[in-house]
PDB file of N, CA and C in Angstrom:
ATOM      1  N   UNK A   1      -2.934   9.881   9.019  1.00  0.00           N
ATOM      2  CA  UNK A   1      -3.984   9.144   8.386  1.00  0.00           C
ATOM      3  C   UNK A   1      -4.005   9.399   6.887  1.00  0.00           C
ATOM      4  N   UNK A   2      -3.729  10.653   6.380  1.00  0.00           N
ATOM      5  CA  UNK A   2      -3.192  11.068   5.266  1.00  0.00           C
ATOM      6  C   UNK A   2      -3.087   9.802   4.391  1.00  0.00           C
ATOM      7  N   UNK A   3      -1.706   9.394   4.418  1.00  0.00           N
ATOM      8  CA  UNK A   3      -0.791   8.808   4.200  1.00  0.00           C
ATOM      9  C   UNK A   3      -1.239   6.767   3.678  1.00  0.00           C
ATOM     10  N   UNK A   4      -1.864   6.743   4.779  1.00  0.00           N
ATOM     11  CA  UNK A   4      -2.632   5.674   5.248  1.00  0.00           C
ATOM     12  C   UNK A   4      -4.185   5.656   4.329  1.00  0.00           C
ATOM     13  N   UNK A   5      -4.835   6.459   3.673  1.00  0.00           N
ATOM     14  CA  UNK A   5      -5.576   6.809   3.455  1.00  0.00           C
ATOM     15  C   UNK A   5      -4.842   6.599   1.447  1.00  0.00           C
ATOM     16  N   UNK A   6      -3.829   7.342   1.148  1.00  0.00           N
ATOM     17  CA  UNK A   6      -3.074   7.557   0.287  1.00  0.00           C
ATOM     18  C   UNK A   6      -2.893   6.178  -0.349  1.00  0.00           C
ATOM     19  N   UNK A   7      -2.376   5.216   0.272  1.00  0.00           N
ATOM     20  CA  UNK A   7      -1.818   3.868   0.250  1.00  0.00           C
ATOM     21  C   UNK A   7      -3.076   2.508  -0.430  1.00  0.00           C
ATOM     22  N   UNK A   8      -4.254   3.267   0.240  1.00  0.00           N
ATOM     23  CA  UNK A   8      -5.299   2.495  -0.296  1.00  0.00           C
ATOM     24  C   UNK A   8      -5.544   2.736  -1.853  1.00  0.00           C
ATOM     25  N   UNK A   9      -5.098   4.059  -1.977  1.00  0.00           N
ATOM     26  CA  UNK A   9      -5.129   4.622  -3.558  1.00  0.00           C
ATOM     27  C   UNK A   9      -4.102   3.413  -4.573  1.00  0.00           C
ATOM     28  N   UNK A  10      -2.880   3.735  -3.810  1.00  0.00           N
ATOM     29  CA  UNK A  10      -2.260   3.402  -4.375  1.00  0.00           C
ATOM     30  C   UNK A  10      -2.351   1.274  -5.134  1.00  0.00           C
ATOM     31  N   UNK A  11      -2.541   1.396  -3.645  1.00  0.00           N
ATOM     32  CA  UNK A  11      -2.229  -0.399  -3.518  1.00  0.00           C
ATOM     33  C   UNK A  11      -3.192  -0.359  -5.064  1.00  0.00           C
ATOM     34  N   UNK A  12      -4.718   0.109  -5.158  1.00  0.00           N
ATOM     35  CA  UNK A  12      -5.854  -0.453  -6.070  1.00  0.00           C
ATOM     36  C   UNK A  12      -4.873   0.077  -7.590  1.00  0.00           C
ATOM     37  N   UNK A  13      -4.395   0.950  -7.936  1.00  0.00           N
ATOM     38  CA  UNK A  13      -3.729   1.348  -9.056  1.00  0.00           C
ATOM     39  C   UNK A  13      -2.687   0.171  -9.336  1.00  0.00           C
ATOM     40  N   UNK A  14      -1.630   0.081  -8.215  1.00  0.00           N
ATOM     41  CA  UNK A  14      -0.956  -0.714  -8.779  1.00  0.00           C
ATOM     42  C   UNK A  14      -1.703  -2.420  -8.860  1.00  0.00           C
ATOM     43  N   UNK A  15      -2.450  -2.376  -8.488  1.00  0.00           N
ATOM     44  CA  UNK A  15      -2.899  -4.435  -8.929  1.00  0.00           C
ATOM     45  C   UNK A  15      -3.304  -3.824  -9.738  1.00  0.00           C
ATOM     46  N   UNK A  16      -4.097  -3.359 -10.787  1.00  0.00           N
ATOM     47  CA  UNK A  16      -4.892  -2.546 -11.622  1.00  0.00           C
ATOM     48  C   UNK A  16      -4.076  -2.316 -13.055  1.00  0.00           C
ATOM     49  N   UNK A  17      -2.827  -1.987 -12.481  1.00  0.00           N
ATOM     50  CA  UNK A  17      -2.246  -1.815 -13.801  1.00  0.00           C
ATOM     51  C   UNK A  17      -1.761  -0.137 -14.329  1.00  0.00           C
ATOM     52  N   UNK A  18      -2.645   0.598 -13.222  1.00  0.00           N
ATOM     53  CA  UNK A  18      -2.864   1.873 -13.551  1.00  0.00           C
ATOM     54  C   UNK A  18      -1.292   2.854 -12.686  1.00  0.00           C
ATOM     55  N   UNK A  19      -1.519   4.209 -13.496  1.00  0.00           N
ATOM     56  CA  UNK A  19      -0.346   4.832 -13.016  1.00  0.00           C
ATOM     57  C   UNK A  19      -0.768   5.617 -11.536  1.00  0.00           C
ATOM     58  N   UNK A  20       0.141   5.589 -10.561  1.00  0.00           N
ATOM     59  CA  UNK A  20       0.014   6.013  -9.343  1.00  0.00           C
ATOM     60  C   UNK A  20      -1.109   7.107  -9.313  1.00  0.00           C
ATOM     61  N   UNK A  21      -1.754   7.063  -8.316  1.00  0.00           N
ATOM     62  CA  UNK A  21      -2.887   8.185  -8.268  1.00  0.00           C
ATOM     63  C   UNK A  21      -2.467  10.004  -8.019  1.00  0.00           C
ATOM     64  N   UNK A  22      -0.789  10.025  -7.865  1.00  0.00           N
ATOM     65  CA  UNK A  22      -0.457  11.174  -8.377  1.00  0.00           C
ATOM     66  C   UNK A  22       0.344  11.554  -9.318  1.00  0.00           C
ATOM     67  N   UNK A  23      -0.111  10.539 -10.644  1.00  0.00           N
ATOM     68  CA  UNK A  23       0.425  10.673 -11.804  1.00  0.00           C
ATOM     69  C   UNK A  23      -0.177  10.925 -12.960  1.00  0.00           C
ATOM     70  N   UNK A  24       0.189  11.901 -14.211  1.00  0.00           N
ATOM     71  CA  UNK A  24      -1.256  11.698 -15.126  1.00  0.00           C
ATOM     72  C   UNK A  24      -1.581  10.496 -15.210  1.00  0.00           C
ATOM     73  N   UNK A  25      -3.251   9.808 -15.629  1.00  0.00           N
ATOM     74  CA  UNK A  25      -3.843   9.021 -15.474  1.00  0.00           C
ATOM     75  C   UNK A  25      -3.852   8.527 -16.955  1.00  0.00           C
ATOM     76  N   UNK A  26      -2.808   7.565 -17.887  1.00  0.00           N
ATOM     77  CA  UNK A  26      -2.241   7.282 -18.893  1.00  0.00           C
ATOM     78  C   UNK A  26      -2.280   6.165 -18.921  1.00  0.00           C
ATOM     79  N   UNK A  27      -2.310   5.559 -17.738  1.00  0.00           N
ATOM     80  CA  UNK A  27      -3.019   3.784 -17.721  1.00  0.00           C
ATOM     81  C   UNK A  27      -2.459   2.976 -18.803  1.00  0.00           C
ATOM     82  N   UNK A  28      -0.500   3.253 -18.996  1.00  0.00           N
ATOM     83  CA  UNK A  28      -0.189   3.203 -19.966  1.00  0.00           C
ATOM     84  C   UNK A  28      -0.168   1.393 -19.710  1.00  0.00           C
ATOM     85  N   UNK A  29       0.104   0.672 -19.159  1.00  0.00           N
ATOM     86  CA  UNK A  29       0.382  -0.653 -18.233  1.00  0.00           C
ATOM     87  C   UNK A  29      -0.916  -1.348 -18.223  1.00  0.00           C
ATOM     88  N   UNK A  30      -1.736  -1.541 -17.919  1.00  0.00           N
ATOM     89  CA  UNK A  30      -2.959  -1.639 -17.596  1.00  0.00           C
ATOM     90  C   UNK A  30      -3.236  -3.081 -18.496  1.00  0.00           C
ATOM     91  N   UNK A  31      -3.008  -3.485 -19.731  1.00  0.00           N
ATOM     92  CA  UNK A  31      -3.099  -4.215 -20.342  1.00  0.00           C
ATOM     93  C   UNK A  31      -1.564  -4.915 -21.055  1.00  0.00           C
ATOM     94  N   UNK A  32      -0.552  -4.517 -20.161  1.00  0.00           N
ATOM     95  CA  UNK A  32       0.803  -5.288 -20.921  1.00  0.00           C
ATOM     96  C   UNK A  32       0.922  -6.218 -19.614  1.00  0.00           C
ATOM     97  N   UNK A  33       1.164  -7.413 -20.264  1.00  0.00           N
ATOM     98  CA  UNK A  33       1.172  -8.628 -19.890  1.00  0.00           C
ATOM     99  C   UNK A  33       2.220  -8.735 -19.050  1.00  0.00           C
ATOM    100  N   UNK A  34       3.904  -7.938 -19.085  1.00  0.00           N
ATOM    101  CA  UNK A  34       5.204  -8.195 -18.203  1.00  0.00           C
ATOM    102  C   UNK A  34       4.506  -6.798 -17.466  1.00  0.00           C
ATOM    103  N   UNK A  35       4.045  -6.296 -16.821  1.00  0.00           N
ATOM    104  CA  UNK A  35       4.054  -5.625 -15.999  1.00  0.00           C
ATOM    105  C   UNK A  35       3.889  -6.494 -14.362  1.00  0.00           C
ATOM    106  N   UNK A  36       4.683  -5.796 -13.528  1.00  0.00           N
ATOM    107  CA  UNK A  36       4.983  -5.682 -11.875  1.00  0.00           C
ATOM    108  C   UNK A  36       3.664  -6.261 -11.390  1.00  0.00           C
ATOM    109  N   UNK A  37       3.324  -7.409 -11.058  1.00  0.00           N
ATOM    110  CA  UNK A  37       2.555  -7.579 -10.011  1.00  0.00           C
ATOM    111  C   UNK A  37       2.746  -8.350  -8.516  1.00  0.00           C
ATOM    112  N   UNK A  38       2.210  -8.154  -8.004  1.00  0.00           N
ATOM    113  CA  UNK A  38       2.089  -8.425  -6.285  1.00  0.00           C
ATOM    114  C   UNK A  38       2.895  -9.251  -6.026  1.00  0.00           C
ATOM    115  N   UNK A  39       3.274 -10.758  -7.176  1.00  0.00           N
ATOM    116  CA  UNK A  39       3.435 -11.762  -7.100  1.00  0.00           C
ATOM    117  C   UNK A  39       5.051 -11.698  -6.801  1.00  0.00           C
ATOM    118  N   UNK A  40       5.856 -10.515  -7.354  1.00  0.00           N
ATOM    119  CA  UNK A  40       6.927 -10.087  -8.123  1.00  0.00           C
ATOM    120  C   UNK A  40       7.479  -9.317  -6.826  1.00  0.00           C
ATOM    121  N   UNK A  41       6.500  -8.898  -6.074  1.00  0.00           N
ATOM    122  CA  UNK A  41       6.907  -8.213  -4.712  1.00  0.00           C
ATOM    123  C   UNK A  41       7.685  -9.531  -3.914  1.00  0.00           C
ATOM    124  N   UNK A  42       8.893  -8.204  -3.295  1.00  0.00           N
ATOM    125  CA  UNK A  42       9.741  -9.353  -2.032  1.00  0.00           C
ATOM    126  C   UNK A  42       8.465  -8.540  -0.718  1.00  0.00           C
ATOM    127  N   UNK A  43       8.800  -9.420   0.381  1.00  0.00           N
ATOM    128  CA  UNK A  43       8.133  -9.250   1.497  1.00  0.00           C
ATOM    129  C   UNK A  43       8.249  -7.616   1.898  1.00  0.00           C
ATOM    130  N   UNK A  44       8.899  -6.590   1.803  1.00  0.00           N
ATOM    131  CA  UNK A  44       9.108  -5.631   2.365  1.00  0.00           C
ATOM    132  C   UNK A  44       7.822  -5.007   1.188  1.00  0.00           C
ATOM    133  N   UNK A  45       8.192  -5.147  -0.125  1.00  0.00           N
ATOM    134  CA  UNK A  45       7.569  -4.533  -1.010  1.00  0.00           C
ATOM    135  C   UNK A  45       5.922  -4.507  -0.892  1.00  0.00           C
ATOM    136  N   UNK A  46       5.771  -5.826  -0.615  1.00  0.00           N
ATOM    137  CA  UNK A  46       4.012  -5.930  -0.192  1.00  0.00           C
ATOM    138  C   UNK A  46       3.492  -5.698   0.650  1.00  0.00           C
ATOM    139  N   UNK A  47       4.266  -5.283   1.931  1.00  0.00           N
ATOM    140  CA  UNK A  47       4.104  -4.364   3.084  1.00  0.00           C
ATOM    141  C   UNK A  47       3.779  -3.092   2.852  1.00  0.00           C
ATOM    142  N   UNK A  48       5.047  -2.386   1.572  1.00  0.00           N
ATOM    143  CA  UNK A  48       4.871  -1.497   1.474  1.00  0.00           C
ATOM    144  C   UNK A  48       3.621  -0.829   0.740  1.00  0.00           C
ATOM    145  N   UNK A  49       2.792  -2.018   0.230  1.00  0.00           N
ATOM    146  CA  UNK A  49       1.506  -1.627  -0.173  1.00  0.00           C
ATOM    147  C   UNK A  49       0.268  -2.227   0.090  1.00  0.00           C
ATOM    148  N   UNK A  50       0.691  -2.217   1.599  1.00  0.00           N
ATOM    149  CA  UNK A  50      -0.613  -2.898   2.247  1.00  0.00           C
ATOM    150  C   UNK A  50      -1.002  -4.113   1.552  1.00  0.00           C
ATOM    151  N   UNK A  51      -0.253  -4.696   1.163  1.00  0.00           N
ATOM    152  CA  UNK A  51      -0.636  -6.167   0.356  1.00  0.00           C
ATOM    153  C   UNK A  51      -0.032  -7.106   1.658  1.00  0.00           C
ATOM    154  N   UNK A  52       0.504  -7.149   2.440  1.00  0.00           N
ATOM    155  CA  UNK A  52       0.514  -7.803   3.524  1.00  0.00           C
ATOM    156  C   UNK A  52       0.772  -6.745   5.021  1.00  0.00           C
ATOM    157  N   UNK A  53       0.632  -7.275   6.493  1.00  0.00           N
ATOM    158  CA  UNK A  53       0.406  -6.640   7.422  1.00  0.00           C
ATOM    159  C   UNK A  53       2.120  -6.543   8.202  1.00  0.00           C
ATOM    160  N   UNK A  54       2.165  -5.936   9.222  1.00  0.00           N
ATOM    161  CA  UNK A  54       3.074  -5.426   9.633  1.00  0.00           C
ATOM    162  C   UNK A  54       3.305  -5.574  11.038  1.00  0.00           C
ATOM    163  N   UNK A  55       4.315  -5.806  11.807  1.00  0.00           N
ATOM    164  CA  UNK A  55       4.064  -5.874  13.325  1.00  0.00           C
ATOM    165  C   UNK A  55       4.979  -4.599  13.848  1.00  0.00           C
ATOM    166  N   UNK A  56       4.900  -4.029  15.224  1.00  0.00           N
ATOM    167  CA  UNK A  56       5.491  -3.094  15.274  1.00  0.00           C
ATOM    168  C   UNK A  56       6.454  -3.789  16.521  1.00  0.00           C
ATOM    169  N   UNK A  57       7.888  -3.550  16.650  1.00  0.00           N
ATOM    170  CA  UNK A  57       8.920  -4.113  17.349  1.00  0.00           C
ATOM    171  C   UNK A  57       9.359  -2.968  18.163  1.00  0.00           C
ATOM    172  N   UNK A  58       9.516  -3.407  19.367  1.00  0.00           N
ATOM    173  CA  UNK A  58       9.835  -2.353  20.411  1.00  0.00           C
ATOM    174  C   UNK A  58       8.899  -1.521  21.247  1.00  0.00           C
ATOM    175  N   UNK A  59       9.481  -0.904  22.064  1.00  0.00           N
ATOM    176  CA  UNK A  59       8.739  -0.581  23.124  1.00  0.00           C
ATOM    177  C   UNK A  59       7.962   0.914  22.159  1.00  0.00           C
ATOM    178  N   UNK A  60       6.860   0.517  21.492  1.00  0.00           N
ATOM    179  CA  UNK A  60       6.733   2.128  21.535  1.00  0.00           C
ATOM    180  C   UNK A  60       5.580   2.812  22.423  1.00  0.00           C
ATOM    181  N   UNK A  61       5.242   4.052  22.108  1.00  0.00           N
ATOM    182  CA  UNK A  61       4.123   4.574  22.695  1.00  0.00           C
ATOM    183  C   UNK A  61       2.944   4.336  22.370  1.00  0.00           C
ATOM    184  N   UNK A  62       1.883   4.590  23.769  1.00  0.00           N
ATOM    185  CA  UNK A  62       0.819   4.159  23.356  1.00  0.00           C
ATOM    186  C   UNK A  62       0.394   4.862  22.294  1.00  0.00           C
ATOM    187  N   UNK A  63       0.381   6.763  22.162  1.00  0.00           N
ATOM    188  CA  UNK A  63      -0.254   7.045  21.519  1.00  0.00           C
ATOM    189  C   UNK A  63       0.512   7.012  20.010  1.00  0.00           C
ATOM    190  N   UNK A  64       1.946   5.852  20.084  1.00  0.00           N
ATOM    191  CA  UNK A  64       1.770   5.405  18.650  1.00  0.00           C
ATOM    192  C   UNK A  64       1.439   3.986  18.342  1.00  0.00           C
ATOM    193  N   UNK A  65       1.317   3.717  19.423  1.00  0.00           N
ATOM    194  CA  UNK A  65       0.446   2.048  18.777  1.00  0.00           C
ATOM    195  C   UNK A  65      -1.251   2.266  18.509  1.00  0.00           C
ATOM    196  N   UNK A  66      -1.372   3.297  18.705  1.00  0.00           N
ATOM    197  CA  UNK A  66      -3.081   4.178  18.613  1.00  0.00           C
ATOM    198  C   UNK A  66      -2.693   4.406  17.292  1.00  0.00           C
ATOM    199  N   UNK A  67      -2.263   5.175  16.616  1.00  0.00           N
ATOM    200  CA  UNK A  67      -1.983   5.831  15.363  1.00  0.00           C
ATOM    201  C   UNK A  67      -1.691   4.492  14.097  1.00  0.00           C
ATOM    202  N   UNK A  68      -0.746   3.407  14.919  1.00  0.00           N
ATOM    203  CA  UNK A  68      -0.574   2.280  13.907  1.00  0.00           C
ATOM    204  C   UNK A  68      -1.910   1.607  13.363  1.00  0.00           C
ATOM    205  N   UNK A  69      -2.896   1.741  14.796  1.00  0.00           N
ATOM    206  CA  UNK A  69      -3.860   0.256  14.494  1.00  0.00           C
ATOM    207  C   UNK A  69      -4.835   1.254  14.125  1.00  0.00           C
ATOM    208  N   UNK A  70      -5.083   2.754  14.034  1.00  0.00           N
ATOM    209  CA  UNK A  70      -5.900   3.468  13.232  1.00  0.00           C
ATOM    210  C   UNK A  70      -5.827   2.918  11.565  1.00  0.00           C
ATOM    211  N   UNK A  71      -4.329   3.427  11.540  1.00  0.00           N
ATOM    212  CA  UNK A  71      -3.586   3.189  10.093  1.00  0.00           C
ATOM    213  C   UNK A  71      -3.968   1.720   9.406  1.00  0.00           C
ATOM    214  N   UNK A  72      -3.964   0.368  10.292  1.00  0.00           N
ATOM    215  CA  UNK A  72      -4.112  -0.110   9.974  1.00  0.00           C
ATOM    216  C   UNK A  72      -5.735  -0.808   9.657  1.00  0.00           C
ATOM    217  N   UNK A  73      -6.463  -0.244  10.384  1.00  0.00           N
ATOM    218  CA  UNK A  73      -7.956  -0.022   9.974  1.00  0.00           C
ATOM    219  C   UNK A  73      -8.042   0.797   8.722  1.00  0.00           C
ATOM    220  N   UNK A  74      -7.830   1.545   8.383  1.00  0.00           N
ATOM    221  CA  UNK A  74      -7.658   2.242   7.068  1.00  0.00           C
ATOM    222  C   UNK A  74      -7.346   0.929   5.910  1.00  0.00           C
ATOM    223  N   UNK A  75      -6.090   1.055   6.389  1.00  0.00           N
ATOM    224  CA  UNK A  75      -5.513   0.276   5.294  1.00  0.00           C
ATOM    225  C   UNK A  75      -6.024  -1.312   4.426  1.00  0.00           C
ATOM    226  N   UNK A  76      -6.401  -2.149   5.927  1.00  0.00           N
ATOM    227  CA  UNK A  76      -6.761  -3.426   5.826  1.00  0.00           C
ATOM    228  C   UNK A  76      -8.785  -3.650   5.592  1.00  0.00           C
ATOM    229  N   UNK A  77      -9.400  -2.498   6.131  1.00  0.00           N
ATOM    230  CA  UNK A  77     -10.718  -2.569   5.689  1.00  0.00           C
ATOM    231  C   UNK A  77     -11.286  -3.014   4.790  1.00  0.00           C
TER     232      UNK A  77
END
């Protein structure tokens, strides 16, 4: 949940402009116009920041399809 918890940090920094939430806080980006946004993400990339959702493929376990849709309550709230 960590992790999942972590990601929400992150996702708001990066639309924001701001430097990762375990980086000094230098917010050097924040107002330059060519900076990285969402838009600029390929599909894996906006997954990777909870900017879009995820399906899980294969047989897994319950108590990790418990742990995914925790994660994803976190994430998508």
């Amino acid at each position: 949940m960590k992790n999942a918890h972590y990601l929400v940090k992150q996702r708001h920094h990066f639309l924001t402009g701001k430097a990762g939430p375990d980086f000094p806080q230098e917010d050097m980006e924040c107002n330059y116009s060519n900076r990285a946004k969402a838009e600029h993400l390929t599909a894996l990339g906006k997954q990777s920041l909870g900017l879009a959702g995820w399906e899980v493929h294969g047989p897994e376990s319950e108590d990790k399809k418990k742990v995914l849709r925790e994660c994803a309550a976190i994430i998508y709230s």
